[in-house]
C-alpha atoms as a PDB file:
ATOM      1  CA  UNK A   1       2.105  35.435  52.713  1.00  0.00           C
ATOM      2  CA  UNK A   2       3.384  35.666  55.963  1.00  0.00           C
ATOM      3  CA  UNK A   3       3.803  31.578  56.072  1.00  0.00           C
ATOM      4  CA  UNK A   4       5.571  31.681  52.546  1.00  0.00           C
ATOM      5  CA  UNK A   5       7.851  34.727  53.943  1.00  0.00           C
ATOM      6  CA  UNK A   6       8.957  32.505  57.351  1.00  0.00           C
ATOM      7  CA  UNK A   7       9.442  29.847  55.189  1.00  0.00           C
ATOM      8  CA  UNK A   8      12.002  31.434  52.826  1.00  0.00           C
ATOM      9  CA  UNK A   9      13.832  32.675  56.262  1.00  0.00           C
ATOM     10  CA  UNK A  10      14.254  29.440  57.327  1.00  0.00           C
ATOM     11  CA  UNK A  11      15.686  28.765  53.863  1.00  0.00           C
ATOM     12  CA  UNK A  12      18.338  31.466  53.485  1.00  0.00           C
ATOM     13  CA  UNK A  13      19.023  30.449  57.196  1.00  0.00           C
ATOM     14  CA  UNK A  14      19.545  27.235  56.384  1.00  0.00           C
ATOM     15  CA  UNK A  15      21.808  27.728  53.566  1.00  0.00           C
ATOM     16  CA  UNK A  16      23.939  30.354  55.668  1.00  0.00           C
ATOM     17  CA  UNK A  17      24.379  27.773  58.129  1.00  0.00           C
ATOM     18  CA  UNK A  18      25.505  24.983  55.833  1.00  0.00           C
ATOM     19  CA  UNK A  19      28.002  27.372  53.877  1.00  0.00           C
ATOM     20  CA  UNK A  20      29.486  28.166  57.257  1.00  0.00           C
ATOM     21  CA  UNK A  21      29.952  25.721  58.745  1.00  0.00           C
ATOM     22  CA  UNK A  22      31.760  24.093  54.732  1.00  0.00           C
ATOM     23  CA  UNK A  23      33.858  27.277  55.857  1.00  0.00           C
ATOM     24  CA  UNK A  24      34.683  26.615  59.093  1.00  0.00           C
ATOM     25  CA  UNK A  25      35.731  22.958  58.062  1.00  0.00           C
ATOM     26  CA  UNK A  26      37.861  24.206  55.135  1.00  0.00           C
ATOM     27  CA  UNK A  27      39.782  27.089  57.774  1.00  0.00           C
ATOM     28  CA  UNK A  28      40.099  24.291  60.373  1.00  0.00           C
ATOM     29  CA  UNK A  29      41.734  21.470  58.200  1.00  0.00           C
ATOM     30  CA  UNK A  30      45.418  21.681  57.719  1.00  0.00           C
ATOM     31  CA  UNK A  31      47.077  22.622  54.158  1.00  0.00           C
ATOM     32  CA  UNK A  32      49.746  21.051  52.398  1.00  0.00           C
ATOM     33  CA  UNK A  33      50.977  23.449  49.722  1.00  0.00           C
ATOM     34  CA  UNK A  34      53.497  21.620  46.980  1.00  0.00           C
ATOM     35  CA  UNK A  35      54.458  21.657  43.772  1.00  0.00           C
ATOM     36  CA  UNK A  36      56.795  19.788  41.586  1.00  0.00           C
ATOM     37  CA  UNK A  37      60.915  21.215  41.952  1.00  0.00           C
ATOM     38  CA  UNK A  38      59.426  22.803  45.540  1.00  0.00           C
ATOM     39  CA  UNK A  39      62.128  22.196  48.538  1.00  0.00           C
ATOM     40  CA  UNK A  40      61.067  20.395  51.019  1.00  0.00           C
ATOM     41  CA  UNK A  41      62.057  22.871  53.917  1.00  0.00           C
ATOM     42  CA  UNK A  42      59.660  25.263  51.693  1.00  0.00           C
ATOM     43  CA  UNK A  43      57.011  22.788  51.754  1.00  0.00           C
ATOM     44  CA  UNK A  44      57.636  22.310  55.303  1.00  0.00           C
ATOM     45  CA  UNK A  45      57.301  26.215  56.017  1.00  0.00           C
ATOM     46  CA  UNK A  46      54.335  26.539  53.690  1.00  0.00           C
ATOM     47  CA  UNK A  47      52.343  24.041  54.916  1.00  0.00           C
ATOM     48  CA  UNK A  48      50.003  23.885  58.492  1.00  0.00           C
ATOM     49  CA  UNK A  49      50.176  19.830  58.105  1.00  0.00           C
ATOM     50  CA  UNK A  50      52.970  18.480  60.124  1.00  0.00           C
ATOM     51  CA  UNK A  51      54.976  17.353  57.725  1.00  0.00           C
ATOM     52  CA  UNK A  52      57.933  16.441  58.899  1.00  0.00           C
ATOM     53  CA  UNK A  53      55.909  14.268  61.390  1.00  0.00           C
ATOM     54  CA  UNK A  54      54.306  12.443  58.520  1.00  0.00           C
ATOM     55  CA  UNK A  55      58.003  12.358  56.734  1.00  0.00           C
ATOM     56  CA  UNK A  56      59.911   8.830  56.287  1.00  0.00           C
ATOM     57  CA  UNK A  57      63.686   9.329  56.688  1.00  0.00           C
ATOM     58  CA  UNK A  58      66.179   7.437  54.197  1.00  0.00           C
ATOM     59  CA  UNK A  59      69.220   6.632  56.267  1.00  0.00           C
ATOM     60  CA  UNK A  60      71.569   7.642  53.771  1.00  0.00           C
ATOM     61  CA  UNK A  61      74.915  10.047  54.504  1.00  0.00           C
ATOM     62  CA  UNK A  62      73.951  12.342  55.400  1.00  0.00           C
ATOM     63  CA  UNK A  63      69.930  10.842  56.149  1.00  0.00           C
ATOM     64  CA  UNK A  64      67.458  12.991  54.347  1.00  0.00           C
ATOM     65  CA  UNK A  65      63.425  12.950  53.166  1.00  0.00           C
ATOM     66  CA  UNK A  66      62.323  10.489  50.718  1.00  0.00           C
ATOM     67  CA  UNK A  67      58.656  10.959  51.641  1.00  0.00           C
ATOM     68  CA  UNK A  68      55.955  12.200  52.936  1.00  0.00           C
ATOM     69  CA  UNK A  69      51.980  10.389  54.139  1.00  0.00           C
ATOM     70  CA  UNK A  70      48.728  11.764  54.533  1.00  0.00           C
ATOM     71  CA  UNK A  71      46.558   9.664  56.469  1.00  0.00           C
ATOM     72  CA  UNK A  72      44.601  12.563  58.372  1.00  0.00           C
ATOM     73  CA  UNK A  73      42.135  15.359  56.716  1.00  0.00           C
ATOM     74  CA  UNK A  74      44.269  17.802  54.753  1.00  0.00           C
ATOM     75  CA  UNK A  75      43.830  20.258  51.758  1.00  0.00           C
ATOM     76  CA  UNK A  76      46.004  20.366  49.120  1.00  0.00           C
ATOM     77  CA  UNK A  77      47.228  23.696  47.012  1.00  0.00           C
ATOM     78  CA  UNK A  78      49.214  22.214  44.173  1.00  0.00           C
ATOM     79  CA  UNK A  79      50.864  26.372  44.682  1.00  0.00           C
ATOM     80  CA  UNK A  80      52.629  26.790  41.450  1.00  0.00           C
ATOM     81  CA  UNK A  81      52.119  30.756  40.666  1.00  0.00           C
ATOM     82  CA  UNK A  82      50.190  29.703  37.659  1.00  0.00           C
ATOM     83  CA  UNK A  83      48.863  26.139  37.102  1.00  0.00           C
ATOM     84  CA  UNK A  84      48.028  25.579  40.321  1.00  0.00           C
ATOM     85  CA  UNK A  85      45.060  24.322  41.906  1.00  0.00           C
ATOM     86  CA  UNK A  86      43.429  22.910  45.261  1.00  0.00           C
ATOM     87  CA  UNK A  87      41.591  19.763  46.123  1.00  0.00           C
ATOM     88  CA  UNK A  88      39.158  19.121  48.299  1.00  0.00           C
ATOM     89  CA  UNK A  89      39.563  17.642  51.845  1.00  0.00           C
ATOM     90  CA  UNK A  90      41.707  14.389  51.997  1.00  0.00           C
ATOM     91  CA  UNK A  91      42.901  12.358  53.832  1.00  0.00           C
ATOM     92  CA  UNK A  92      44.758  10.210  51.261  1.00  0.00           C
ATOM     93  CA  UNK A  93      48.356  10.411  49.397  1.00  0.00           C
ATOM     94  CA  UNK A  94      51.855  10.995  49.444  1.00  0.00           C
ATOM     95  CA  UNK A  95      54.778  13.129  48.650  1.00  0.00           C
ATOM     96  CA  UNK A  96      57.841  11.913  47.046  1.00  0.00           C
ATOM     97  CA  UNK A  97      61.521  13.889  47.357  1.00  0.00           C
ATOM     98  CA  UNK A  98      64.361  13.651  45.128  1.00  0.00           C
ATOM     99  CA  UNK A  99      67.760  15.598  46.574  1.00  0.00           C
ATOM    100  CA  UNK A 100      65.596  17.370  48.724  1.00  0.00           C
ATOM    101  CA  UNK A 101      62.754  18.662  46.339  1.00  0.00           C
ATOM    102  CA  UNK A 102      59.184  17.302  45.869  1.00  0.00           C
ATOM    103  CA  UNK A 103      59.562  14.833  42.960  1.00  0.00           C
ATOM    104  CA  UNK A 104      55.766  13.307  42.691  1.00  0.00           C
ATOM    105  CA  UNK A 105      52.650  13.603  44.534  1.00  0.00           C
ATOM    106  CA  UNK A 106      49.883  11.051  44.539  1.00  0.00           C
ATOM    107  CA  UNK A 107      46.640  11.907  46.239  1.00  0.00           C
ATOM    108  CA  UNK A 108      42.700  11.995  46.231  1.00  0.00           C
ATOM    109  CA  UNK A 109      40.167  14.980  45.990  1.00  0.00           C
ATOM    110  CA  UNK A 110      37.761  12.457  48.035  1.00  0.00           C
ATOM    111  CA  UNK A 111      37.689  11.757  52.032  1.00  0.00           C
ATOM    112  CA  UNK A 112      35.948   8.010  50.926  1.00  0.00           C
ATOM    113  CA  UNK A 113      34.708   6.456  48.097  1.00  0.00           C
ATOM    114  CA  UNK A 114      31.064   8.007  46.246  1.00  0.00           C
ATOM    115  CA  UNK A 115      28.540   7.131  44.350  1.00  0.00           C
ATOM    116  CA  UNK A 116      28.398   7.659  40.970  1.00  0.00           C
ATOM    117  CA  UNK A 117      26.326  10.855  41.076  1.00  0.00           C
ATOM    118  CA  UNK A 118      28.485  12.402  44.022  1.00  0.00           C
ATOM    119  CA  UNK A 119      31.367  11.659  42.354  1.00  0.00           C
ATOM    120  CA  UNK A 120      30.668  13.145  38.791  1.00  0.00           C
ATOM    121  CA  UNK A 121      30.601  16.671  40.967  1.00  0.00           C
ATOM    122  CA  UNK A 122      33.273  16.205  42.421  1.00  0.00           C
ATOM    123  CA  UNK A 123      35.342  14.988  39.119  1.00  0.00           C
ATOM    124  CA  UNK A 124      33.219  18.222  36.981  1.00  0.00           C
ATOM    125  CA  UNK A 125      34.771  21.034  39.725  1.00  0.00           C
ATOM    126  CA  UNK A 126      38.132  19.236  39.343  1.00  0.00           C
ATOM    127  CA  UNK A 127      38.047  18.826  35.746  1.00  0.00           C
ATOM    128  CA  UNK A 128      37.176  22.260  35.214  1.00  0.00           C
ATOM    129  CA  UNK A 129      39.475  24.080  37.353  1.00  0.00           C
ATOM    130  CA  UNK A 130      42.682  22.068  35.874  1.00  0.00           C
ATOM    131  CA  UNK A 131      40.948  23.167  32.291  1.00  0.00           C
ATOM    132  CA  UNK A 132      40.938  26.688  33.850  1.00  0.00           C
ATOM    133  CA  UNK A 133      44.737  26.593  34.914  1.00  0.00           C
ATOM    134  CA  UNK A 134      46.072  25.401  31.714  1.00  0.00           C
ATOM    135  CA  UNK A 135      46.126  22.036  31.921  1.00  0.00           C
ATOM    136  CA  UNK A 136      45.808  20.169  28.202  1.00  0.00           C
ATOM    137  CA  UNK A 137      45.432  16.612  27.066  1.00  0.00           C
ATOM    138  CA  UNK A 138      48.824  14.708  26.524  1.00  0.00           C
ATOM    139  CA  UNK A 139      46.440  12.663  23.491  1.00  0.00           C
ATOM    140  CA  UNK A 140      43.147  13.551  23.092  1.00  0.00           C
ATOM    141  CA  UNK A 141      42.501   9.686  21.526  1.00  0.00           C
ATOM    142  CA  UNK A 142      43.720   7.757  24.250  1.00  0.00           C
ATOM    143  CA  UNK A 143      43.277   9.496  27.519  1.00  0.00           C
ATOM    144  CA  UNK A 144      40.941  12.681  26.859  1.00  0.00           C
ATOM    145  CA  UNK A 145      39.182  14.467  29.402  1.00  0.00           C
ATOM    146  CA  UNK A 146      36.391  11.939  31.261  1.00  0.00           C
ATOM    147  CA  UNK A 147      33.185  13.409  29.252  1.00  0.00           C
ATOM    148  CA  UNK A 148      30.240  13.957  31.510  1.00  0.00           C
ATOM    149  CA  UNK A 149      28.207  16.578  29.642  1.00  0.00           C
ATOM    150  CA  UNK A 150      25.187  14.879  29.685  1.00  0.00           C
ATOM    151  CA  UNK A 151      23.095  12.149  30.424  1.00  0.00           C
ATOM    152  CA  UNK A 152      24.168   9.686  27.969  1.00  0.00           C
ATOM    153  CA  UNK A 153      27.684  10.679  28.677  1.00  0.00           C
ATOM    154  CA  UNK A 154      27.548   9.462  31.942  1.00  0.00           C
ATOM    155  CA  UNK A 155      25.729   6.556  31.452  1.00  0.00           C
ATOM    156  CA  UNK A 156      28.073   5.900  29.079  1.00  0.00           C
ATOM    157  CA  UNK A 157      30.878   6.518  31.214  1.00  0.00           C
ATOM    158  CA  UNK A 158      29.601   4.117  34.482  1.00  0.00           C
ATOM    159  CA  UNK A 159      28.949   1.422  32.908  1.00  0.00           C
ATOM    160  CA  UNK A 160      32.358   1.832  31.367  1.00  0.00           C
ATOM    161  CA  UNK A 161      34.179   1.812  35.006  1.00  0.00           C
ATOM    162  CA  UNK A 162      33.004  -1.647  35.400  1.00  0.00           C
ATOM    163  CA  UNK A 163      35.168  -3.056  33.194  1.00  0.00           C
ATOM    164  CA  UNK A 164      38.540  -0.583  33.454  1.00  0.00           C
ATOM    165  CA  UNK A 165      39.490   2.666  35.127  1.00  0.00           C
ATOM    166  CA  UNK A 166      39.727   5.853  32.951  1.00  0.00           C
ATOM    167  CA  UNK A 167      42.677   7.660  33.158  1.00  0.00           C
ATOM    168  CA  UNK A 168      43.036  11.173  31.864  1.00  0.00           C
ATOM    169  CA  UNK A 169      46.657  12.264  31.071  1.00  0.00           C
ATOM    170  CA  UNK A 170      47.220  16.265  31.388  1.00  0.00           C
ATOM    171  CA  UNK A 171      50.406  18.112  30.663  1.00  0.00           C
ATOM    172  CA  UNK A 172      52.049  21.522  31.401  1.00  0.00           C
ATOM    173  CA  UNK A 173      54.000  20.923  28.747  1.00  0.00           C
ATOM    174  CA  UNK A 174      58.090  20.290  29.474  1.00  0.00           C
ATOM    175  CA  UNK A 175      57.228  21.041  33.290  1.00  0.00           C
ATOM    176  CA  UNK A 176      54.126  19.051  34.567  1.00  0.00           C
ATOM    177  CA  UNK A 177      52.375  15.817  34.092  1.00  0.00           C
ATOM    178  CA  UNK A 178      48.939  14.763  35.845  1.00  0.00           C
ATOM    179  CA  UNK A 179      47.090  11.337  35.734  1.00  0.00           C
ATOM    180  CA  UNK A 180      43.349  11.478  36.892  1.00  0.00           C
ATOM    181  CA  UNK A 181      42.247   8.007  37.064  1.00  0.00           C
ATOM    182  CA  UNK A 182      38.657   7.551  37.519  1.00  0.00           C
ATOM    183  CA  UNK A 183      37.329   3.780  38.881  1.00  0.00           C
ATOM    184  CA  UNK A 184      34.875   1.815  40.369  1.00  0.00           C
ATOM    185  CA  UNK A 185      36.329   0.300  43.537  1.00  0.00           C
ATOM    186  CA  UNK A 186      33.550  -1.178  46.203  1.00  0.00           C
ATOM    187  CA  UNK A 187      30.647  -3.743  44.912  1.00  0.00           C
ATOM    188  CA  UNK A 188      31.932  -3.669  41.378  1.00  0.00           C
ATOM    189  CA  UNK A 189      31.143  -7.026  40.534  1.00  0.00           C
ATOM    190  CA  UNK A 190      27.973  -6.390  41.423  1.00  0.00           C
ATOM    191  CA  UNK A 191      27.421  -4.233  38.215  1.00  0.00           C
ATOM    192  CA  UNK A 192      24.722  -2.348  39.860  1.00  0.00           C
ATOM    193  CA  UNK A 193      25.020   1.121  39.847  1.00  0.00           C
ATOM    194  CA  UNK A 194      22.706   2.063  42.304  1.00  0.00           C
ATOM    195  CA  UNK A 195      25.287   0.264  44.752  1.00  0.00           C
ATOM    196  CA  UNK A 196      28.685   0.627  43.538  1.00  0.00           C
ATOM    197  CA  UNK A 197      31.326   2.965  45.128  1.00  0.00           C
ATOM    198  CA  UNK A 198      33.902   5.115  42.946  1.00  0.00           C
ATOM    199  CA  UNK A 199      37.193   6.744  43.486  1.00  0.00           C
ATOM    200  CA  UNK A 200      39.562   9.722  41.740  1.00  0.00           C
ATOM    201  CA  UNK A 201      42.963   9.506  42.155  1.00  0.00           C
ATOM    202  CA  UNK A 202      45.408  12.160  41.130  1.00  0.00           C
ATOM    203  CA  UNK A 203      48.968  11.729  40.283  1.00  0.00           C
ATOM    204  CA  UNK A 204      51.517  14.613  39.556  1.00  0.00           C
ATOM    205  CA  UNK A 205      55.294  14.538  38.574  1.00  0.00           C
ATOM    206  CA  UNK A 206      57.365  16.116  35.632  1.00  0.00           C
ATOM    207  CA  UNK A 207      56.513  16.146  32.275  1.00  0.00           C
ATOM    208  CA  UNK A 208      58.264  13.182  30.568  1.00  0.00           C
ATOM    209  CA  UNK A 209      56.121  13.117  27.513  1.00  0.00           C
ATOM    210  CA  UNK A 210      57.130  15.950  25.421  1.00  0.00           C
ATOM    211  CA  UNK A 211      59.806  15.855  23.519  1.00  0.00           C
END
């Protein structure tokens, strides 16, 4: 008993250990908080990541932001009040302006490329918190939400990346649009899933599908 009892310390320890130290990573990172319409001196204020060091300058008269690169570790709080969510760590994307508000936003919730089973988790959480803030299908034929429910489902859906890249379409309707495109993209040609690396990207910009 006494053996079984250490043993479950350890565990708890353990886990304690690993969920502080996802914490500590998550309160160390930088945050970029945006949203579609946002300013981009709000952004700027918002945001811990240096963005006006990662900001390209259009020389125009007067000069002004037409965008903005991630290329170190950042998390991302898409803040609107209501539909918004945040992705994991990345250190992918970029931030288009328009007359001085964020325009479009293409990113990753990934740090590198996964396979298949890491990045079904990783696609799940996201799939299920944009579900939870509202986000709907722009045509549930075409570009539904990437099924993964069960087994066959996802066997289904890898050996389907081999060929083409899914790509969900989501809608706030008459204010948001989001494409989560879902691919194979290291040792495709391989076909082997046991080897092959995926990707998510996510891209975000106005709603130009509803009439």
């Amino acid at each position: 008993m006494m053996q079984l009892s250490k043993k479950r310390v350890w565990i708890i320890l353990a886990a304690a250990l690993a969920a502080a130290a996802i914490a500590y990573s998550n309160w160390s990172t930088d945050t970029l908080r945006v949203h579609i319409g946002k300013t981009y001196d709000e952004t700027v204020a918002d945001s811990t990541f240096g963005v006006p060091a990662h900001t390209v300058i259009y020389p125009g008269n007067p000069p002004h932001p037409s965008s903005a690169w991630i290329s170190t570790p950042v998390i991302i709080h898409f803040d609107d009040p209501e539909h918004g969510f945040t992705l994991p760590v990345t250190k992918f994307g970029s931030i288009g302006f328009d007359e001085g508000k964020v325009s479009n936003m293409t990113t990753s919730p990934m740090l590198e490329t996964l396979p298949f089973d890491q990045l079904v988790v990783v696609l799940d959480q996201l799939q299920s918190q944009l579900k939870n803030a509202g986000w709907a299908e722009w045509n549930t034929e075409t570009n539904p939400w990437v099924n993964t429910a069960d087994e066959a489902s996802r066997k289904t859906l890898q050996a389907e990346l081999f060929d083409h890249v899914m790509v969900t379409v989501l809608l706030i309707p008459h204010k948001y649009s989001l494409a989560l495109n879902v691919k194979c993209y290291a040792r495709c040609d391989e076909r082997d899933p046991k080897t092959a690396e995926y990707l998510i990207d996510v891209s975000v910009g106005k709603d130009y599908y509803s009439e």
